[in-house]
N, C-alpha and C. Protein backbone atom coordinates (compact mmCIF):
# COMPACT_ATOMS: atom_id res chain seq x y z
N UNK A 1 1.73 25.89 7.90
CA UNK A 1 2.61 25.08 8.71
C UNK A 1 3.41 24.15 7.79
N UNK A 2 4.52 24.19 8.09
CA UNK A 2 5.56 23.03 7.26
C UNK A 2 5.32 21.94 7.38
N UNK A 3 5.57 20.89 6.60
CA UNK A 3 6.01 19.50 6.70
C UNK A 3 6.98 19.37 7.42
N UNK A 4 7.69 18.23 8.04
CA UNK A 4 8.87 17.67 8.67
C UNK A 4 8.96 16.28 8.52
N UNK A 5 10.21 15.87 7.86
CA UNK A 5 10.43 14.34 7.66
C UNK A 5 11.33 14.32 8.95
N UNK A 6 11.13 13.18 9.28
CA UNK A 6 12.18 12.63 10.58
C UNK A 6 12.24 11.17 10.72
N UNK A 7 13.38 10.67 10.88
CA UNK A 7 13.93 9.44 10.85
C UNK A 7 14.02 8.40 12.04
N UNK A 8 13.26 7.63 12.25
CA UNK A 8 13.64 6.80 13.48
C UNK A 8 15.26 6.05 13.63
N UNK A 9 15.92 6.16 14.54
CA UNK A 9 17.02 5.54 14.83
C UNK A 9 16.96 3.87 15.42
N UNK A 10 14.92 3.37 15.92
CA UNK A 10 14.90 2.16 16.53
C UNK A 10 14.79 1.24 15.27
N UNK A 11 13.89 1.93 14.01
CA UNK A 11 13.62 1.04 13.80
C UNK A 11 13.79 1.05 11.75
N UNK A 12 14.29 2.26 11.84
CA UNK A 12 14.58 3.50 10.64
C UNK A 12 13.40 3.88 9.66
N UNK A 13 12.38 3.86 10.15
CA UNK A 13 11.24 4.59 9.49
C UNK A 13 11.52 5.75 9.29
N UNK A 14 10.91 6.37 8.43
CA UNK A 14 11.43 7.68 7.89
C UNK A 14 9.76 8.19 7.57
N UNK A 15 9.20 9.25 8.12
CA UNK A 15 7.76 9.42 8.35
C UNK A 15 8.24 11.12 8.02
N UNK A 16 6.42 11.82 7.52
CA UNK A 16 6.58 13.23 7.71
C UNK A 16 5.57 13.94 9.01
N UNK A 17 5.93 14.84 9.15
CA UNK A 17 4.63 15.58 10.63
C UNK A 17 4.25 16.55 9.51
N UNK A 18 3.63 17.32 9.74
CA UNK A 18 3.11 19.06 9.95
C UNK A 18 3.04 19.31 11.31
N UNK A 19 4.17 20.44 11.50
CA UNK A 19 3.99 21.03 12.62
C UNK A 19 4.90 22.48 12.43
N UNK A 20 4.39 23.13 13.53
CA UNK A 20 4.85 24.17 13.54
C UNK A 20 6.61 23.99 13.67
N UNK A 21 7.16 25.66 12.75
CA UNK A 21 8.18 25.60 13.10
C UNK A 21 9.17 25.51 14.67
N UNK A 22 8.39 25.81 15.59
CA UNK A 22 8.97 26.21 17.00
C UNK A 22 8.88 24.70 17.45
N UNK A 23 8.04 23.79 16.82
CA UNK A 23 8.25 22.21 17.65
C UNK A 23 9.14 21.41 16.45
N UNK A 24 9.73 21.88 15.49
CA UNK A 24 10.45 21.13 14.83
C UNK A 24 11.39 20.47 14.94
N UNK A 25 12.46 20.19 16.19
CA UNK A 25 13.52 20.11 16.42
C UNK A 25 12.42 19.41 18.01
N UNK A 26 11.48 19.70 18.17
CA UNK A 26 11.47 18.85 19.63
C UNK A 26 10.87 17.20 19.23
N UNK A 27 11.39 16.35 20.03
CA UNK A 27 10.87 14.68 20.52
C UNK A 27 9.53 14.43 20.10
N UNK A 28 9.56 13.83 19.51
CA UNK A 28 8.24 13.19 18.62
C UNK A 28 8.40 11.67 18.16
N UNK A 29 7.47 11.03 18.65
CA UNK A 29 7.47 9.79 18.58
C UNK A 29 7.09 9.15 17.16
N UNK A 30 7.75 7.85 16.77
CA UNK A 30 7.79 6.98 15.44
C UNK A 30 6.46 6.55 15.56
N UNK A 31 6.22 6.91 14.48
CA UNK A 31 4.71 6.37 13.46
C UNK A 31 4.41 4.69 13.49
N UNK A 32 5.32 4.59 13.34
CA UNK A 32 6.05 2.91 13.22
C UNK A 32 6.03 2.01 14.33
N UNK A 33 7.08 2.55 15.43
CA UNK A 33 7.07 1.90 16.47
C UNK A 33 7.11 2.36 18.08
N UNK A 34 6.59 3.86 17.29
CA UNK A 34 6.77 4.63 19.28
C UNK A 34 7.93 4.95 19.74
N UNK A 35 8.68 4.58 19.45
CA UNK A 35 10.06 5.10 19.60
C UNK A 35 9.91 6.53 20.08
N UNK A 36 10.83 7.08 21.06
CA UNK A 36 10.92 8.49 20.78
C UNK A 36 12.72 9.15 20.19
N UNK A 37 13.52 8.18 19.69
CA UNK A 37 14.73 8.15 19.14
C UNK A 37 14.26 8.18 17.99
N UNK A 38 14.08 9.76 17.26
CA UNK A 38 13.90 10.03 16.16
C UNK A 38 14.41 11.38 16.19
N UNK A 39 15.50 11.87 15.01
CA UNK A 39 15.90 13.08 14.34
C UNK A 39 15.40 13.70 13.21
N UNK A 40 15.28 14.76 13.03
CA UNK A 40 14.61 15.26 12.27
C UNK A 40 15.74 15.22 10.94
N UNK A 41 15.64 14.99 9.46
CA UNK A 41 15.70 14.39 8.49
C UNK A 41 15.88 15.61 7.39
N UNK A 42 16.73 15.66 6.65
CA UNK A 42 17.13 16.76 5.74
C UNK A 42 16.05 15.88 4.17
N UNK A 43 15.10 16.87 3.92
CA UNK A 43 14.33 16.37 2.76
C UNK A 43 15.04 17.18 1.82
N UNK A 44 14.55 16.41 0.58
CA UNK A 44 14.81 16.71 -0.50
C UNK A 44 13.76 17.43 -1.20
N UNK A 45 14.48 18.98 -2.07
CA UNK A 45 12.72 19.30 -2.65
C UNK A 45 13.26 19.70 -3.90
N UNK A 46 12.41 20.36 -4.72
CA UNK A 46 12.88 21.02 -6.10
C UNK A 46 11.95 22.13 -6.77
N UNK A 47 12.89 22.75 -7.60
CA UNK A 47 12.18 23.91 -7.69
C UNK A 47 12.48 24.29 -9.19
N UNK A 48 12.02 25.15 -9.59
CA UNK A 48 12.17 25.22 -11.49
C UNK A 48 11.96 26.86 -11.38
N UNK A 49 12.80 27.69 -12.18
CA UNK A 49 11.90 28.96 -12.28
C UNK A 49 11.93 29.95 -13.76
N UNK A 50 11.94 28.48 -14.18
CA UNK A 50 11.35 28.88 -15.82
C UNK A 50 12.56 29.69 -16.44
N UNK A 51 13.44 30.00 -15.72
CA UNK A 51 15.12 30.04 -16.44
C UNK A 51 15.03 32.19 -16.54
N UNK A 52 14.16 32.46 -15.34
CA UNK A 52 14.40 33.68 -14.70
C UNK A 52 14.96 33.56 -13.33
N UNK A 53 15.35 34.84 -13.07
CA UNK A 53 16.32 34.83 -11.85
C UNK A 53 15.19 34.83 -11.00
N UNK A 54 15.65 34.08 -9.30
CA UNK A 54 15.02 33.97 -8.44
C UNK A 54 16.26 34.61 -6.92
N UNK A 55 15.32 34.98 -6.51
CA UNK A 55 15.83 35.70 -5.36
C UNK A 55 16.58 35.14 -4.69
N UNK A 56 17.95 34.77 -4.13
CA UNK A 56 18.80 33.86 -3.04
C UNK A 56 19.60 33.21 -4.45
N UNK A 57 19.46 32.89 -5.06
CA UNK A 57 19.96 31.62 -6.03
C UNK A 57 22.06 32.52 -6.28
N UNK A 58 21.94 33.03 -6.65
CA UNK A 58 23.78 33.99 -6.61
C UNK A 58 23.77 33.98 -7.70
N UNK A 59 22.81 33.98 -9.10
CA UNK A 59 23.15 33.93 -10.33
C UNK A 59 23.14 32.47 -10.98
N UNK A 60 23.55 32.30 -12.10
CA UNK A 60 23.15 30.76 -13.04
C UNK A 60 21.91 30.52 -12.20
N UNK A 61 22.14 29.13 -12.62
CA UNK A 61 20.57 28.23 -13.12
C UNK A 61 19.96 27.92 -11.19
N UNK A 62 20.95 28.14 -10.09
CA UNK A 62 20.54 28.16 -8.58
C UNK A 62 20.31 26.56 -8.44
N UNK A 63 20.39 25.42 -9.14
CA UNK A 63 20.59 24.38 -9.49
C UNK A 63 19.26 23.57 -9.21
N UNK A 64 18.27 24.83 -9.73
CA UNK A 64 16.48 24.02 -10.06
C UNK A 64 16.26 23.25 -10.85
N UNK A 65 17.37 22.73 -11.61
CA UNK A 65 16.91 21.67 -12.95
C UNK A 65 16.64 22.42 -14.20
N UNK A 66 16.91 23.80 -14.06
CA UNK A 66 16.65 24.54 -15.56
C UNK A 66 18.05 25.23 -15.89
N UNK A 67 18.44 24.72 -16.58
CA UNK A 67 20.39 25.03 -16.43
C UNK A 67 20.60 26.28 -17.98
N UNK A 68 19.20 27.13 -18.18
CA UNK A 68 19.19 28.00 -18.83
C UNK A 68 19.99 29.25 -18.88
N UNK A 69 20.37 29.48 -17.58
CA UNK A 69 21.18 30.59 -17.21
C UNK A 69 22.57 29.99 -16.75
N UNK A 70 23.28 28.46 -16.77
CA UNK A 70 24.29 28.40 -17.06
C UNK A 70 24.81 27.76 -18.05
N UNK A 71 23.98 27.19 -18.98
CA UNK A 71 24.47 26.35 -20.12
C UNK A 71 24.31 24.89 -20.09
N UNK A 72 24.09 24.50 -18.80
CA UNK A 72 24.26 23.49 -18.79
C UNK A 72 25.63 22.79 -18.15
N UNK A 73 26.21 23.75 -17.78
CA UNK A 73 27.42 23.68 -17.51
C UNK A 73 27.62 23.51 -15.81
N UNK A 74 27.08 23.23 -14.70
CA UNK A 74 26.36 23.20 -13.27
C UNK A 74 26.69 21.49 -12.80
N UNK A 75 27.09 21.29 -12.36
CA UNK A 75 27.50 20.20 -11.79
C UNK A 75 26.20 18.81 -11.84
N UNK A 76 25.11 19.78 -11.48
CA UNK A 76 23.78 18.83 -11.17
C UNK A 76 23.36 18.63 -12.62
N UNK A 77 23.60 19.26 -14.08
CA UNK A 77 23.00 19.34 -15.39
C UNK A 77 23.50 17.86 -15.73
N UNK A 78 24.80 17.20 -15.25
CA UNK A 78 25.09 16.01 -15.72
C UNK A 78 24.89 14.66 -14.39
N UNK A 79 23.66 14.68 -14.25
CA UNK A 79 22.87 13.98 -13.34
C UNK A 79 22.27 13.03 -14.23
């Protein structure tokens, strides 16, 4: 089962669930303050793959932080 970050709009807590994908998108109340004015929250993740190709990525480095397969040359390498 996934994680899910979601954001309160009452009180802006920003909390994670585990829950299934099929309740991800439904009303779930703030950790914080009960609220049920909370959206579900675009997380941030990261990934490395040792500077071999990974499946989905379209070629270069797929912008995992290993900028082996473009030089370094990737928008995110000068972060």
């Amino acid at each position: 089962m996934p994680i899910y970050e979601y954001r309160c709009a009452k009180c802006e807590t920003t909390f994670d669930v585990l829950r299934s994908m099929s309740e991800a998108d439904k009303p779930i109340a703030c950790d914080e303050c009960g609220s049920k004015k909370t959206k579900r929250a675009l997380s941030k993740c990261y990934s490395t793959s040792g500077g071999k190709a990974v499946a989905g990525t379209g070629g270069g480095c797929g912008g995992g932080g290993n900028c082996s397969g473009c030089g370094g040359s990737c928008s995110h390498s000068k972060n």
